[in-house]
Structures are given as C-alpha cells and as structure tokens.
N, C-alpha and C. Protein backbone atom coordinates (compact mmCIF):
# COMPACT_ATOMS: atom_id res chain seq x y z
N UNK A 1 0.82 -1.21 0.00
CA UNK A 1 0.00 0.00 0.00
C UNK A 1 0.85 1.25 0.00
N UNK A 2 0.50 2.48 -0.30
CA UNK A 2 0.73 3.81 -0.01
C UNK A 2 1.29 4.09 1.32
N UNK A 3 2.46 4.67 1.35
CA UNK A 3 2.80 4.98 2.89
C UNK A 3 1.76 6.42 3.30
N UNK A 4 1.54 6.19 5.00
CA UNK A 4 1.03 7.64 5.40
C UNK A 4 2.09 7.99 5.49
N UNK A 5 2.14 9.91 5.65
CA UNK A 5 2.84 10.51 5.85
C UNK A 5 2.12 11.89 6.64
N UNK A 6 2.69 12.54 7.63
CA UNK A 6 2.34 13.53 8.42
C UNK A 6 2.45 14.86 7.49
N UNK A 7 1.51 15.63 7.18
CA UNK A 7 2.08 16.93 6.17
C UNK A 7 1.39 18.15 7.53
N UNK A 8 2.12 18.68 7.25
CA UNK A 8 1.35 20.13 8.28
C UNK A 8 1.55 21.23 7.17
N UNK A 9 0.88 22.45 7.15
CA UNK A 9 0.74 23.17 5.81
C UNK A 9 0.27 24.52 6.56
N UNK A 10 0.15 25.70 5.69
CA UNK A 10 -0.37 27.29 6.35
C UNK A 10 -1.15 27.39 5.10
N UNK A 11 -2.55 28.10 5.05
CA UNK A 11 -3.42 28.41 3.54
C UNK A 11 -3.39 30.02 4.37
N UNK A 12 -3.06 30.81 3.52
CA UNK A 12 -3.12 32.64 3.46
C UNK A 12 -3.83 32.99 1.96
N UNK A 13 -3.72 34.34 2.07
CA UNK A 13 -4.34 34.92 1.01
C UNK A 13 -3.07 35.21 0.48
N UNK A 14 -3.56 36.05 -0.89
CA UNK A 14 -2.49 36.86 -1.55
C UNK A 14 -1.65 37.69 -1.00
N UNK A 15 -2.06 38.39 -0.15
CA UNK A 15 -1.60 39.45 1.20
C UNK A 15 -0.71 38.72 1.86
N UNK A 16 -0.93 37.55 1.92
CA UNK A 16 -0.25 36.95 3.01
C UNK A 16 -0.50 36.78 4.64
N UNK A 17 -1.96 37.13 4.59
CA UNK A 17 -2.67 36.83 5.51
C UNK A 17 -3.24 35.52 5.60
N UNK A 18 -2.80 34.77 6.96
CA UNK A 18 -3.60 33.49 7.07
C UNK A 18 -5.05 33.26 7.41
N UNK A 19 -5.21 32.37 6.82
CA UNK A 19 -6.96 32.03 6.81
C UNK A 19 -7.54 31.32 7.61
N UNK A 20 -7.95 30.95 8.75
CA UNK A 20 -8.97 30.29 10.21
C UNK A 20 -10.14 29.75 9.26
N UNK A 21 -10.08 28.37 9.39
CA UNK A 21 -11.49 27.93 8.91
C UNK A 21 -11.87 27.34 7.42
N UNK A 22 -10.17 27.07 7.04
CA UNK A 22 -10.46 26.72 5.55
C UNK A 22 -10.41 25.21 5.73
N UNK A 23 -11.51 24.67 4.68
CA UNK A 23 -10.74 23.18 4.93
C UNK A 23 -10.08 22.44 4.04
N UNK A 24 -9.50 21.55 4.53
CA UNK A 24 -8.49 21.02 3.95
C UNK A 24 -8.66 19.38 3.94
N UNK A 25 -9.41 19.06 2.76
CA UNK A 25 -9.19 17.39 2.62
C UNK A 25 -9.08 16.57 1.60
N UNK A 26 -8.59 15.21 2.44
CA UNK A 26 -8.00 14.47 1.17
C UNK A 26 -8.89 14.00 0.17
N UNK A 27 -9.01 14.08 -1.52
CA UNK A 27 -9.53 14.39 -2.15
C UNK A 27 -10.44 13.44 -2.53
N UNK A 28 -11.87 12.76 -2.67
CA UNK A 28 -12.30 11.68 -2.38
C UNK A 28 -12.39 10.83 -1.04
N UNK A 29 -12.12 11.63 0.11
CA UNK A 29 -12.21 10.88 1.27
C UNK A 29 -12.83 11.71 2.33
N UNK A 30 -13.38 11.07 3.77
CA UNK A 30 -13.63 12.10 4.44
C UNK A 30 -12.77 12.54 5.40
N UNK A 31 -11.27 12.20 4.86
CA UNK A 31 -10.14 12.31 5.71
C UNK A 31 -9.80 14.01 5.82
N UNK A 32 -10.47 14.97 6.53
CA UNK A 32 -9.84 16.18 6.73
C UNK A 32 -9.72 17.22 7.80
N UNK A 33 -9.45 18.49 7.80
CA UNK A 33 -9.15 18.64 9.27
C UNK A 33 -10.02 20.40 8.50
N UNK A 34 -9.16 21.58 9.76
CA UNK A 34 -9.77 22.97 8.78
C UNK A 34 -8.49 23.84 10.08
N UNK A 35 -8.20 24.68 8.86
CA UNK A 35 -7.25 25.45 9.81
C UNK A 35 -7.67 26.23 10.71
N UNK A 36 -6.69 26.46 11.47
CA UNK A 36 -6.83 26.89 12.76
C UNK A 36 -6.57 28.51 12.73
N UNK A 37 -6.32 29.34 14.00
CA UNK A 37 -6.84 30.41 13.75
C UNK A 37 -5.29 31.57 13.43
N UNK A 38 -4.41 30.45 12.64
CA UNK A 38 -3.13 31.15 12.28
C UNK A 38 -3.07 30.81 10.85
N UNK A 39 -4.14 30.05 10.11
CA UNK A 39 -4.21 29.32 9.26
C UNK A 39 -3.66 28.43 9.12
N UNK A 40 -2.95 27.21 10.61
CA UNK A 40 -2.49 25.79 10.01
C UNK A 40 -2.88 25.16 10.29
N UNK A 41 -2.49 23.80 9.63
CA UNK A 41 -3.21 22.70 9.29
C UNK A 41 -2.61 21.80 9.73
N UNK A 42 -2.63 20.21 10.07
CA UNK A 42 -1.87 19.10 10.22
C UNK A 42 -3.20 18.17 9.12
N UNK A 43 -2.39 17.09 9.66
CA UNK A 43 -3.47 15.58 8.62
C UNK A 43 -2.14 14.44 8.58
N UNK A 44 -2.71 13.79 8.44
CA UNK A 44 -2.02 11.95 8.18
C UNK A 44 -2.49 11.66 6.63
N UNK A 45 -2.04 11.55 5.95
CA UNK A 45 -2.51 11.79 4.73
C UNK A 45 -1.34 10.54 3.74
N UNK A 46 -1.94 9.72 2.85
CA UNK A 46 -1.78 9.14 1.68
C UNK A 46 -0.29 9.99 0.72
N UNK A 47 1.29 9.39 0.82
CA UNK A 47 2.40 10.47 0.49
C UNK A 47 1.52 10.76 -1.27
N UNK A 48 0.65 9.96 -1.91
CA UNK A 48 0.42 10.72 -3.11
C UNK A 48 -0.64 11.07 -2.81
N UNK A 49 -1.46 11.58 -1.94
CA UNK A 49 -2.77 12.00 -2.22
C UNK A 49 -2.28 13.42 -2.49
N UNK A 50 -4.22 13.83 -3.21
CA UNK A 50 -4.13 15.27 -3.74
C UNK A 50 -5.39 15.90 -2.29
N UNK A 51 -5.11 16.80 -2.07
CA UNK A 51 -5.80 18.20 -1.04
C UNK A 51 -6.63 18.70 -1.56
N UNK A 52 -7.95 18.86 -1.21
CA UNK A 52 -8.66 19.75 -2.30
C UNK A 52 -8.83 20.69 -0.96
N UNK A 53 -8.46 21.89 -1.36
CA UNK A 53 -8.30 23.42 -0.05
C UNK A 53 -9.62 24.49 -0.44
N UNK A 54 -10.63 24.48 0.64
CA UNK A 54 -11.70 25.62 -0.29
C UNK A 54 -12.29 26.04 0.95
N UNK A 55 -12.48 26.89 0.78
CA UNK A 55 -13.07 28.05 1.64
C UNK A 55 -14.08 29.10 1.06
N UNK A 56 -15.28 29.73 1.53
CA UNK A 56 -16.11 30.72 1.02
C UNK A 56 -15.98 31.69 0.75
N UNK A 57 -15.70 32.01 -0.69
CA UNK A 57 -15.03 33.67 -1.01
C UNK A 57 -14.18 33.18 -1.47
N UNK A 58 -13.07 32.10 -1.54
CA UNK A 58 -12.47 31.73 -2.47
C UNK A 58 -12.06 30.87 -3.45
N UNK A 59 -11.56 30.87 -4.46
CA UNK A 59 -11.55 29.32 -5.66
C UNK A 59 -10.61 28.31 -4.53
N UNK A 60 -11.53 27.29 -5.16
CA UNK A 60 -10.84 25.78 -4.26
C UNK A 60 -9.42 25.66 -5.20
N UNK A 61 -8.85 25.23 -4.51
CA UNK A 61 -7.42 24.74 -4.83
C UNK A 61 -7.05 23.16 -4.49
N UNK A 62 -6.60 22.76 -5.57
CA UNK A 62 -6.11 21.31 -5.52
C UNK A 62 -4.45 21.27 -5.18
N UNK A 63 -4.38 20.35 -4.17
CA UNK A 63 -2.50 20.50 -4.11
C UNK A 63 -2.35 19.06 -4.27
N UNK A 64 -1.16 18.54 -4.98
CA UNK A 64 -0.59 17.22 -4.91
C UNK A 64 0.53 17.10 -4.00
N UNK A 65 0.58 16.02 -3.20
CA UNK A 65 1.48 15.99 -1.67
C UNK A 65 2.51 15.43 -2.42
N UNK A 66 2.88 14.79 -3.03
CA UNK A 66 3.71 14.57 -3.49
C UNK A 66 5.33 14.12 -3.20
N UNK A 67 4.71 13.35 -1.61
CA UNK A 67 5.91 13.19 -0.32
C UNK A 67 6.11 14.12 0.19
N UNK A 68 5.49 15.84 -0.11
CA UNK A 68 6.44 17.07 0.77
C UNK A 68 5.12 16.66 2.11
N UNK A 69 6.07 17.09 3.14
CA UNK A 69 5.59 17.35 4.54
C UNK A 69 5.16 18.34 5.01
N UNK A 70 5.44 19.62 4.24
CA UNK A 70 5.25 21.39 4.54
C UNK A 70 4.34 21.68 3.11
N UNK A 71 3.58 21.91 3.29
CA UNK A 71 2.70 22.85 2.18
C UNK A 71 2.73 24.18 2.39
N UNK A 72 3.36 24.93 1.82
CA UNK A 72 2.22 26.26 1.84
C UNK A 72 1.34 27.14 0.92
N UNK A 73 0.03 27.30 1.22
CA UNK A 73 -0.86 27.26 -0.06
C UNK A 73 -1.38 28.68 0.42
N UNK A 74 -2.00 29.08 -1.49
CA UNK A 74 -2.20 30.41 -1.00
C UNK A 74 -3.76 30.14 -1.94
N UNK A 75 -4.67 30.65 -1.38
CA UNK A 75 -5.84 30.61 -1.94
C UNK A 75 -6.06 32.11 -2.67
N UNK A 76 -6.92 31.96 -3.50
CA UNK A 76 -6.90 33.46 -4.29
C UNK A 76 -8.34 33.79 -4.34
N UNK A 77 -8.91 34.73 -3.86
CA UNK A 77 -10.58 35.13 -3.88
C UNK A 77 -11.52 35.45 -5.22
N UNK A 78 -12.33 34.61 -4.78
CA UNK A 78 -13.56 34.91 -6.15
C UNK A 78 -13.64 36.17 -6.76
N UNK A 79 -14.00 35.96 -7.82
CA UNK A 79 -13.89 37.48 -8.67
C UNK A 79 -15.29 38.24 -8.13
C-alpha cells in the first residue's frame, strides 16, 4: 500500500494573511481537518494524495502531496 505521511501546511491569502477555517481534505475521502486560527493545518494523509483546499469567497485549490511534509498554499478570492 501507499505509505502515510504527516504533512502540516499554512493556507493565506495573496496578502499573506492566514486564513482560520479553511478546509483542507484528502480528495475523495472524508479524511480532513480545517485550519486553525493562524491558518495551520496538520493531517495523516496518503504520500500521493491530492488536497482539495476551499473556503467561502475563495476558488478551491487542488495541491498534490507529493511526499512534501510542509505545504504552503495560498488561496486566491472569487472574482
């Protein structure tokens, strides 16, 4: 099988402000968590799974883990 792997990650805006409350899960599963109020995240997560990251007000974002352990994702707001 797929090894788990621990990824911890930050989702901000363009600004570079972090986001409280986005969630963050593995893509097809109900494996997910929602950041916290600095915008980070932890999860046990599949080393190839993909993240689908979405929050209200902004476009969802897909990330591929791709073995990294650190994400940092930046969500970008609806037009």
């Amino acid at each position: 099988g797929v090894a788990t792997i621990g990824v911890k990650g930050t989702v901000k805006d363009k600004g570079g402000m972090p986001i409280p409350g986005v969630n963050v899960v593995v893509k097809g599963t109900t494996n997910g968590t929602i950041t916290d109020f600095d915008g980070n995240f932890k999860l046990d997560v599949p080393s190839n799974a993909v993240l689908t990251v979405s929050f209200i007000g902004y476009k969802s974002a897909e990330i591929s883990v791709n073995n990294q352990r650190v994400l940092n994702i930046v969500l970008e707001e609806e037009s």
